[in-house]
N, C-alpha and C. Protein backbone atom coordinates (compact mmCIF):
# COMPACT_ATOMS: atom_id res chain seq x y z
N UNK A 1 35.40 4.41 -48.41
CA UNK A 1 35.42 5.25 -49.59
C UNK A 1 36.37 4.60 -50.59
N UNK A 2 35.81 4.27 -51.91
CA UNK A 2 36.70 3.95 -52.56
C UNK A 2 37.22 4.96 -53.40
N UNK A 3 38.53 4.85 -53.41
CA UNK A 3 39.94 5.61 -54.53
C UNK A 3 40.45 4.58 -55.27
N UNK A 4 41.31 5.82 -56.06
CA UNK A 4 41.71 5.41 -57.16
C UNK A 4 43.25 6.41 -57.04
N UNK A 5 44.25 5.03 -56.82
CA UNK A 5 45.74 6.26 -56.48
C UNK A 5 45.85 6.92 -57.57
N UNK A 6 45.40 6.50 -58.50
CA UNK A 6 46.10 7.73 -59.78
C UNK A 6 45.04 9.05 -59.86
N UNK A 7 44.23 8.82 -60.17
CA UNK A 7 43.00 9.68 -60.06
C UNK A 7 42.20 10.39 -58.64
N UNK A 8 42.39 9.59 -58.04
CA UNK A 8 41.86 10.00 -56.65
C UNK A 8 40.53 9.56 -56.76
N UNK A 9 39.34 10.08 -55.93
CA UNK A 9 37.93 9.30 -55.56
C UNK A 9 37.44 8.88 -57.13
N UNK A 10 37.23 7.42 -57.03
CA UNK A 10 36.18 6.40 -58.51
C UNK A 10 35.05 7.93 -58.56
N UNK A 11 34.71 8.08 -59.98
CA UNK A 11 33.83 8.42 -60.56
C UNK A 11 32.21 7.81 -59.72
N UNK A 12 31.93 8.68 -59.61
CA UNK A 12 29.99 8.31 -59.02
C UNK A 12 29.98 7.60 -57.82
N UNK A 13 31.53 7.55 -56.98
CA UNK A 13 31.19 7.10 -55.59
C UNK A 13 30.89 7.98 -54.58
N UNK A 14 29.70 7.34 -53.78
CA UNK A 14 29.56 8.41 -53.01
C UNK A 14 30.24 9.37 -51.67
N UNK A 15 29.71 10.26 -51.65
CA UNK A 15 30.95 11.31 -50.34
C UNK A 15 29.66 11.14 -49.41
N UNK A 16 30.32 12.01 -48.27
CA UNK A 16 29.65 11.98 -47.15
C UNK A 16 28.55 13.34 -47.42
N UNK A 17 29.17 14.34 -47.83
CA UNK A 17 28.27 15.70 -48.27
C UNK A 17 26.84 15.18 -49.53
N UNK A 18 27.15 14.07 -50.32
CA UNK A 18 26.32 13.78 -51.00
C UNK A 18 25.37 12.69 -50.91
N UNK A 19 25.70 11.89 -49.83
CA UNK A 19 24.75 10.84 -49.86
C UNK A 19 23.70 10.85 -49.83
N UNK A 20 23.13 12.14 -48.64
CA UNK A 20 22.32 11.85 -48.23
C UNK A 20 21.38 13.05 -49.47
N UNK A 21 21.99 13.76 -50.08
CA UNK A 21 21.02 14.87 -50.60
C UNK A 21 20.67 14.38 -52.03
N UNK A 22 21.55 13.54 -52.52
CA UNK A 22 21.18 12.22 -53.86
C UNK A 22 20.07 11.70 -53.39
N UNK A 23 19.96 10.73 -52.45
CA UNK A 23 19.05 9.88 -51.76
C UNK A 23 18.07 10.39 -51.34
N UNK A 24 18.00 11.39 -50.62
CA UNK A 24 16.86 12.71 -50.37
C UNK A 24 15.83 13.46 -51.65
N UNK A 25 16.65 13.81 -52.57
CA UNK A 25 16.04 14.37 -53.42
C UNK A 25 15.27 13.79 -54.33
N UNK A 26 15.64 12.68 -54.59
CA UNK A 26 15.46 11.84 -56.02
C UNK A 26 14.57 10.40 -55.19
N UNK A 27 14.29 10.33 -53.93
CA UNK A 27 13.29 9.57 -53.67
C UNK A 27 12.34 10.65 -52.81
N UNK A 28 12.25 12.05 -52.67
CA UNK A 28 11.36 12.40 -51.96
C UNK A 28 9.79 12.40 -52.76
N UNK A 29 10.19 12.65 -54.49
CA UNK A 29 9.18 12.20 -55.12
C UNK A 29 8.07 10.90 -54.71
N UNK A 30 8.64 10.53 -54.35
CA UNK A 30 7.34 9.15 -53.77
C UNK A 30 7.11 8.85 -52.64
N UNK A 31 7.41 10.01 -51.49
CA UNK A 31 6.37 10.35 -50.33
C UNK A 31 6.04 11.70 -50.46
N UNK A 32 4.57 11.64 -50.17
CA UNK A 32 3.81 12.35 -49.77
C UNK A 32 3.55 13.18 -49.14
N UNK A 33 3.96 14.42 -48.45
CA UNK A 33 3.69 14.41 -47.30
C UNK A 33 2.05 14.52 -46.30
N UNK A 34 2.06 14.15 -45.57
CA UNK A 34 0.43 14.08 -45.21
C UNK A 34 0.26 15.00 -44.35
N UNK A 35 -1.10 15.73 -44.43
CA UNK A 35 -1.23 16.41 -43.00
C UNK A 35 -1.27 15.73 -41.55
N UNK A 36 -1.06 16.71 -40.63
CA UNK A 36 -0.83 16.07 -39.60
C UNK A 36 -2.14 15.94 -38.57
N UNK A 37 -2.41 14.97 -38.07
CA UNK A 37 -3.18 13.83 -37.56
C UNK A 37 -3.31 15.04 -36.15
N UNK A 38 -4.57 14.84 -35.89
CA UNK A 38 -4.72 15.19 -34.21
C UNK A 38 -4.13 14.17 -33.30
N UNK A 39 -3.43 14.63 -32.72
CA UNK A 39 -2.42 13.86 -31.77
C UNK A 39 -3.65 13.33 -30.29
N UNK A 40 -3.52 12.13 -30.12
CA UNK A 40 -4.24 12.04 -29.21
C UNK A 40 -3.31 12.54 -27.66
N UNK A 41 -4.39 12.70 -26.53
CA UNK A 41 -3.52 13.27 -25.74
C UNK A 41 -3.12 12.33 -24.95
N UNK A 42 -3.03 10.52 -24.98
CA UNK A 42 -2.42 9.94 -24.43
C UNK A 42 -1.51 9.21 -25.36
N UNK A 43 -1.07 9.87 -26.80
CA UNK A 43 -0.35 9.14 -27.25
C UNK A 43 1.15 8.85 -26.81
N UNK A 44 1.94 8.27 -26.08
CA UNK A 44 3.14 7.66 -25.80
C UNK A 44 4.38 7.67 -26.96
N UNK A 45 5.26 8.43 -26.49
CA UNK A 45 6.61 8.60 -27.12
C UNK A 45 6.92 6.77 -27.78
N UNK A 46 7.50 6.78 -28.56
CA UNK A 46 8.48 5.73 -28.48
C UNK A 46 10.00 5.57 -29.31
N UNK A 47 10.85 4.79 -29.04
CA UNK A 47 12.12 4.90 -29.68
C UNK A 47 12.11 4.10 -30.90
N UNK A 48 12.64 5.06 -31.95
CA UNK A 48 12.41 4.33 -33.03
C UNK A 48 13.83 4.14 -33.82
N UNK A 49 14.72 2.96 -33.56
CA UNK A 49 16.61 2.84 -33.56
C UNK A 49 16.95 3.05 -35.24
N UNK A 50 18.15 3.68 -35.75
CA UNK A 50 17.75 3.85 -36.81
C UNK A 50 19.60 3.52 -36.99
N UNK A 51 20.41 3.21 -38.29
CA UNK A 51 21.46 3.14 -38.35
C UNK A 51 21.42 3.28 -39.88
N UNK A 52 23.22 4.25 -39.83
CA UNK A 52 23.11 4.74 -41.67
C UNK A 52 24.68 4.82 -41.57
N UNK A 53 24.76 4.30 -43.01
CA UNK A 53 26.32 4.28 -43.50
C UNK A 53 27.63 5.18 -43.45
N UNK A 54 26.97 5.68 -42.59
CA UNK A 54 27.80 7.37 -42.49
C UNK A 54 28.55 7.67 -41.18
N UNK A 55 29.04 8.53 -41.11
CA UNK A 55 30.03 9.36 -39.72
C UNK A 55 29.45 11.03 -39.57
N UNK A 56 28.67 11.25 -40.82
CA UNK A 56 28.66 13.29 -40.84
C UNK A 56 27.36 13.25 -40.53
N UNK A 57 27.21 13.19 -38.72
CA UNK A 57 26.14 13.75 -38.16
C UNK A 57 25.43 14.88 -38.67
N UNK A 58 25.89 16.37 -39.26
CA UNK A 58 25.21 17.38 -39.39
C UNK A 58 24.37 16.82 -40.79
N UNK A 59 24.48 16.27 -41.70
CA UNK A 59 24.23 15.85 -42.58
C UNK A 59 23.22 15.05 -42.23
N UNK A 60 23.47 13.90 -41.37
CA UNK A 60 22.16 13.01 -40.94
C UNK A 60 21.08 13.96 -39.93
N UNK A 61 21.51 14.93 -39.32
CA UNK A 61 20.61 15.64 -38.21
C UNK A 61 19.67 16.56 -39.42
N UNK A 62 20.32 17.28 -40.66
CA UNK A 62 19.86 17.77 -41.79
C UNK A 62 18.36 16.90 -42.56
N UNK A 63 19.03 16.24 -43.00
CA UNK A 63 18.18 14.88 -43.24
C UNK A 63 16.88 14.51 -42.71
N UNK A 64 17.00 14.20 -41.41
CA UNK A 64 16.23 14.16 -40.50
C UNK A 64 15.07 14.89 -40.30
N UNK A 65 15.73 16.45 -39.94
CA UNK A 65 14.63 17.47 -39.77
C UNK A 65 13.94 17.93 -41.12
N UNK A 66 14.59 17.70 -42.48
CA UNK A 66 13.94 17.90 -43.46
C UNK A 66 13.05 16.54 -43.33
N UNK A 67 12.97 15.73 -43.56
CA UNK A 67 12.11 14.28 -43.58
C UNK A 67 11.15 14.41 -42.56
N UNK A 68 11.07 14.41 -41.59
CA UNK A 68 10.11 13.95 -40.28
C UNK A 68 9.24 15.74 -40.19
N UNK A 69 10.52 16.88 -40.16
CA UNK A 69 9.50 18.20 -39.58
C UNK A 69 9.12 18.26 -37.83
N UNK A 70 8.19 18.21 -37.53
CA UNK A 70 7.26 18.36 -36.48
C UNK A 70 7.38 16.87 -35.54
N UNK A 71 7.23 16.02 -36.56
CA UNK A 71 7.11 14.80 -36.08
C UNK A 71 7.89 14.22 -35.53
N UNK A 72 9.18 14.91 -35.60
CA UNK A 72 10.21 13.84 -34.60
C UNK A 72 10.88 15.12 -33.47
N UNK A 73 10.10 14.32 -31.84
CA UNK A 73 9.80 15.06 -30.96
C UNK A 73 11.76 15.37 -30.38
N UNK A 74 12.38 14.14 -30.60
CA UNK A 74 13.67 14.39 -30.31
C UNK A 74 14.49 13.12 -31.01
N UNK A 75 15.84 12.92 -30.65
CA UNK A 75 16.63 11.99 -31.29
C UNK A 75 18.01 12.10 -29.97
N UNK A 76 18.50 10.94 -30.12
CA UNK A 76 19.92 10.58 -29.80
C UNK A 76 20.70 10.16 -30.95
N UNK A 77 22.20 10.93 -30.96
CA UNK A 77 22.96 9.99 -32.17
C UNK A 77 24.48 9.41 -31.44
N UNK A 78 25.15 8.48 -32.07
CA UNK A 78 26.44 7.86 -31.15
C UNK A 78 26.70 7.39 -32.98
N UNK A 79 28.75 7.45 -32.83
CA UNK A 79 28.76 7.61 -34.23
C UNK A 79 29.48 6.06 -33.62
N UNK A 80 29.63 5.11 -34.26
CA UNK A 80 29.80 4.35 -34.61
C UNK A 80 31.08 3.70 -35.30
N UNK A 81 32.32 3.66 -34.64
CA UNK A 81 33.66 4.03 -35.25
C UNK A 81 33.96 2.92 -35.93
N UNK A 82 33.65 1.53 -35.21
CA UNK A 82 33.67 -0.05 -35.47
C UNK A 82 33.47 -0.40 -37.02
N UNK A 83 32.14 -0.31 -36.79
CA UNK A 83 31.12 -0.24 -37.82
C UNK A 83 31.13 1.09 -39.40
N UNK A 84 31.98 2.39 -38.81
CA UNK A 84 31.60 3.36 -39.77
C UNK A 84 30.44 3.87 -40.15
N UNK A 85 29.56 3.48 -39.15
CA UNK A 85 27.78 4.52 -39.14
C UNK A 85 27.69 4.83 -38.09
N UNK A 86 26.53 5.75 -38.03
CA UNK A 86 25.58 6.41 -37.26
C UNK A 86 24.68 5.62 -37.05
N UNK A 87 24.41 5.46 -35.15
CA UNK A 87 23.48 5.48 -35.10
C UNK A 87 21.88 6.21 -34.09
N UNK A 88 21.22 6.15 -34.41
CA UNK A 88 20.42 7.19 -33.99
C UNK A 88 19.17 6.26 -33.29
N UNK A 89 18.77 7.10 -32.28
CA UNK A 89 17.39 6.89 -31.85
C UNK A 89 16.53 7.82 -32.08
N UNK A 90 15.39 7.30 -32.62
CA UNK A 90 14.40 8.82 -32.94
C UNK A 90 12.93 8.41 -32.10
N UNK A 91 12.91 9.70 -31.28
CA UNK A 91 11.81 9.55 -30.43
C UNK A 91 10.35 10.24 -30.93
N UNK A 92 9.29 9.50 -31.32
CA UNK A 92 8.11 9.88 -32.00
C UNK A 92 7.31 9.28 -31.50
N UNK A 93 6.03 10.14 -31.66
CA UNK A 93 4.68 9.72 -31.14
C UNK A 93 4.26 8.32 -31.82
N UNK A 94 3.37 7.35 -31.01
CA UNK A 94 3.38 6.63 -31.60
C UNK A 94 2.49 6.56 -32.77
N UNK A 95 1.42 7.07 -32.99
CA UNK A 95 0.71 7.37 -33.65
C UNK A 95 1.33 7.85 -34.95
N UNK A 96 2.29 8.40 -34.94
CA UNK A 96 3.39 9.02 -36.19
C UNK A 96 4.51 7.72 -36.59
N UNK A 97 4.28 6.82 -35.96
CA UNK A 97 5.55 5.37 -36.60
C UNK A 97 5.25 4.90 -37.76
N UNK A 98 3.99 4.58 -38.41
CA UNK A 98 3.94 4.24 -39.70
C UNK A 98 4.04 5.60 -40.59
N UNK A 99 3.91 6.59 -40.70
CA UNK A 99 4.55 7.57 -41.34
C UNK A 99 5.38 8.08 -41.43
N UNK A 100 5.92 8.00 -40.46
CA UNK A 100 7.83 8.46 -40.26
C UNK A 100 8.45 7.44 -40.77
N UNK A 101 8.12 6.17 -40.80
CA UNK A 101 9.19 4.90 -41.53
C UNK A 101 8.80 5.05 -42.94
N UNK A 102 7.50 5.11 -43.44
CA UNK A 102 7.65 5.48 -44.83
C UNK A 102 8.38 6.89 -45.34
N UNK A 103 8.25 8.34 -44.31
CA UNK A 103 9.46 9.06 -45.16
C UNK A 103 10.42 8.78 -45.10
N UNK A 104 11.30 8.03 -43.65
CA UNK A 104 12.32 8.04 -43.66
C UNK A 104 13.01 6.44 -45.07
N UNK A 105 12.24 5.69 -44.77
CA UNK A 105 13.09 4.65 -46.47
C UNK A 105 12.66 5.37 -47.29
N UNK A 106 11.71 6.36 -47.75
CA UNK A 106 11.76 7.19 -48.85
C UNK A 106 12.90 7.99 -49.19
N UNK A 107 13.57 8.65 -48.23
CA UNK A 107 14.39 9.50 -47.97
C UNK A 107 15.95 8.93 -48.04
N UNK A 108 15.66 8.00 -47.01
CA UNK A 108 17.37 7.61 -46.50
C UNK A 108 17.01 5.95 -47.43
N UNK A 109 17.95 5.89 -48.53
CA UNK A 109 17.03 4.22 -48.79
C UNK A 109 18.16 3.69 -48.52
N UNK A 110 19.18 3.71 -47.82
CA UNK A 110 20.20 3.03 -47.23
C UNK A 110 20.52 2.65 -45.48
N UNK A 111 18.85 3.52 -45.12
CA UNK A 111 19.05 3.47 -43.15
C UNK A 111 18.34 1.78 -43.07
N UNK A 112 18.69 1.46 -42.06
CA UNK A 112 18.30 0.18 -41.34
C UNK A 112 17.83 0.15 -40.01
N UNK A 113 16.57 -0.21 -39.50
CA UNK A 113 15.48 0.01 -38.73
C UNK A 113 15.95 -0.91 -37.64
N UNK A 114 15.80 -0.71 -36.47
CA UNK A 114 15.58 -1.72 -35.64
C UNK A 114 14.45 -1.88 -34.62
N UNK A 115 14.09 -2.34 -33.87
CA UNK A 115 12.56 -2.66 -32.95
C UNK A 115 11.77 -1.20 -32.32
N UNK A 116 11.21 -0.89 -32.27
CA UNK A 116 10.49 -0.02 -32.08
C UNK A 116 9.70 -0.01 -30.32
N UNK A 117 10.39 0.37 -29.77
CA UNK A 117 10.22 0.44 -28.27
C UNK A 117 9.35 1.48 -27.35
N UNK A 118 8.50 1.33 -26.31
CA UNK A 118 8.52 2.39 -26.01
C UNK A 118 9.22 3.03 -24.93
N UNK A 119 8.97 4.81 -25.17
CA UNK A 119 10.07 5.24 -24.46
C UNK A 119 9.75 5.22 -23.16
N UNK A 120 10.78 4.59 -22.07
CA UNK A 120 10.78 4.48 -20.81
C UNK A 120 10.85 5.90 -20.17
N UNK A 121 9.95 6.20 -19.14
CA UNK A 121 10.04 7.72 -18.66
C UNK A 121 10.26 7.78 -16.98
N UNK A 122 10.55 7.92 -16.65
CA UNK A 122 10.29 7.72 -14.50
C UNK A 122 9.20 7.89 -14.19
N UNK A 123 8.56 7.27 -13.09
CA UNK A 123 7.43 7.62 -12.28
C UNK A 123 7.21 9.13 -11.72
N UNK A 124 5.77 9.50 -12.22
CA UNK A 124 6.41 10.43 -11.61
C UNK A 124 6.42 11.40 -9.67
N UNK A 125 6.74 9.73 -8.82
CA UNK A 125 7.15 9.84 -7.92
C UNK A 125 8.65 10.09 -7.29
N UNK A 126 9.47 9.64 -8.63
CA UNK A 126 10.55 9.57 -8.46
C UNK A 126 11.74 10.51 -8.49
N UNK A 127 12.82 10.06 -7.92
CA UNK A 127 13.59 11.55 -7.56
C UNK A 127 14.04 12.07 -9.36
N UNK A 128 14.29 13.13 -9.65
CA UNK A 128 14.80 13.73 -10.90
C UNK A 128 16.12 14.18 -10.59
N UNK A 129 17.61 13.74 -11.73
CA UNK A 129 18.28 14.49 -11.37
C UNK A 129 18.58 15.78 -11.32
């Protein structure tokens, strides 16, 4: 965060309460949202890694569920103390990955994507804890 000792926070830098609802609002204009697709019934979860400039989880979990809706079946977040971000795994059908990456850089135009995996599940022979 940049300051200013005499003044305190620079003019038009951003806070943690505002990043994401600047960035949210003023690019949601150019997605769409689409109706939603018949889900096939063998479509497969997968992890989709996501990392954003931030520390205020409720804000990114906000974000999130406004952007995706329905479509994002779950998430992991780990904040990132090193670095000063969040980062998140978001678990979605696969069938929903090219539409969830276009709302989400619509939305967040500061998150950064990483490989797109699928989600590993146990056999289901195997013991559960």
């Amino acid at each position: 965060m940049f300051t200013n000792r005499v003044r305190g926070r620079l003019p038009g830098a951003p806070t943690p309460s505002t990043m994401f609802d600047r960035s949210t609002a003023a690019a949601l204009h150019r997605a769409l949202p689409q109706p939603f697709p018949p889900q096939p019934a063998g479509s497969p979860l997968v992890v989709l890694p996501l990392r954003l400039p931030t520390t205020d989880t409720l804000a990114c979990r906000r974000a999130l569920h406004g952007l995706l809706g329905r479509r994002l079946a779950s998430y992991c977040m780990r904040v990132d103390t090193a670095r000063n971000a969040l980062c998140v795994d978001l678990n979605v059908h696969r069938c929903d990955v090219a539409q969830c990456m276009c709302l989400l850089v619509a939305g967040l135009t500061r998150a950064e994507f990483g490989h797109v995996e699928t989600l590993r599940q146990p056999a289901s022979g195997a013991a559960r804890p």
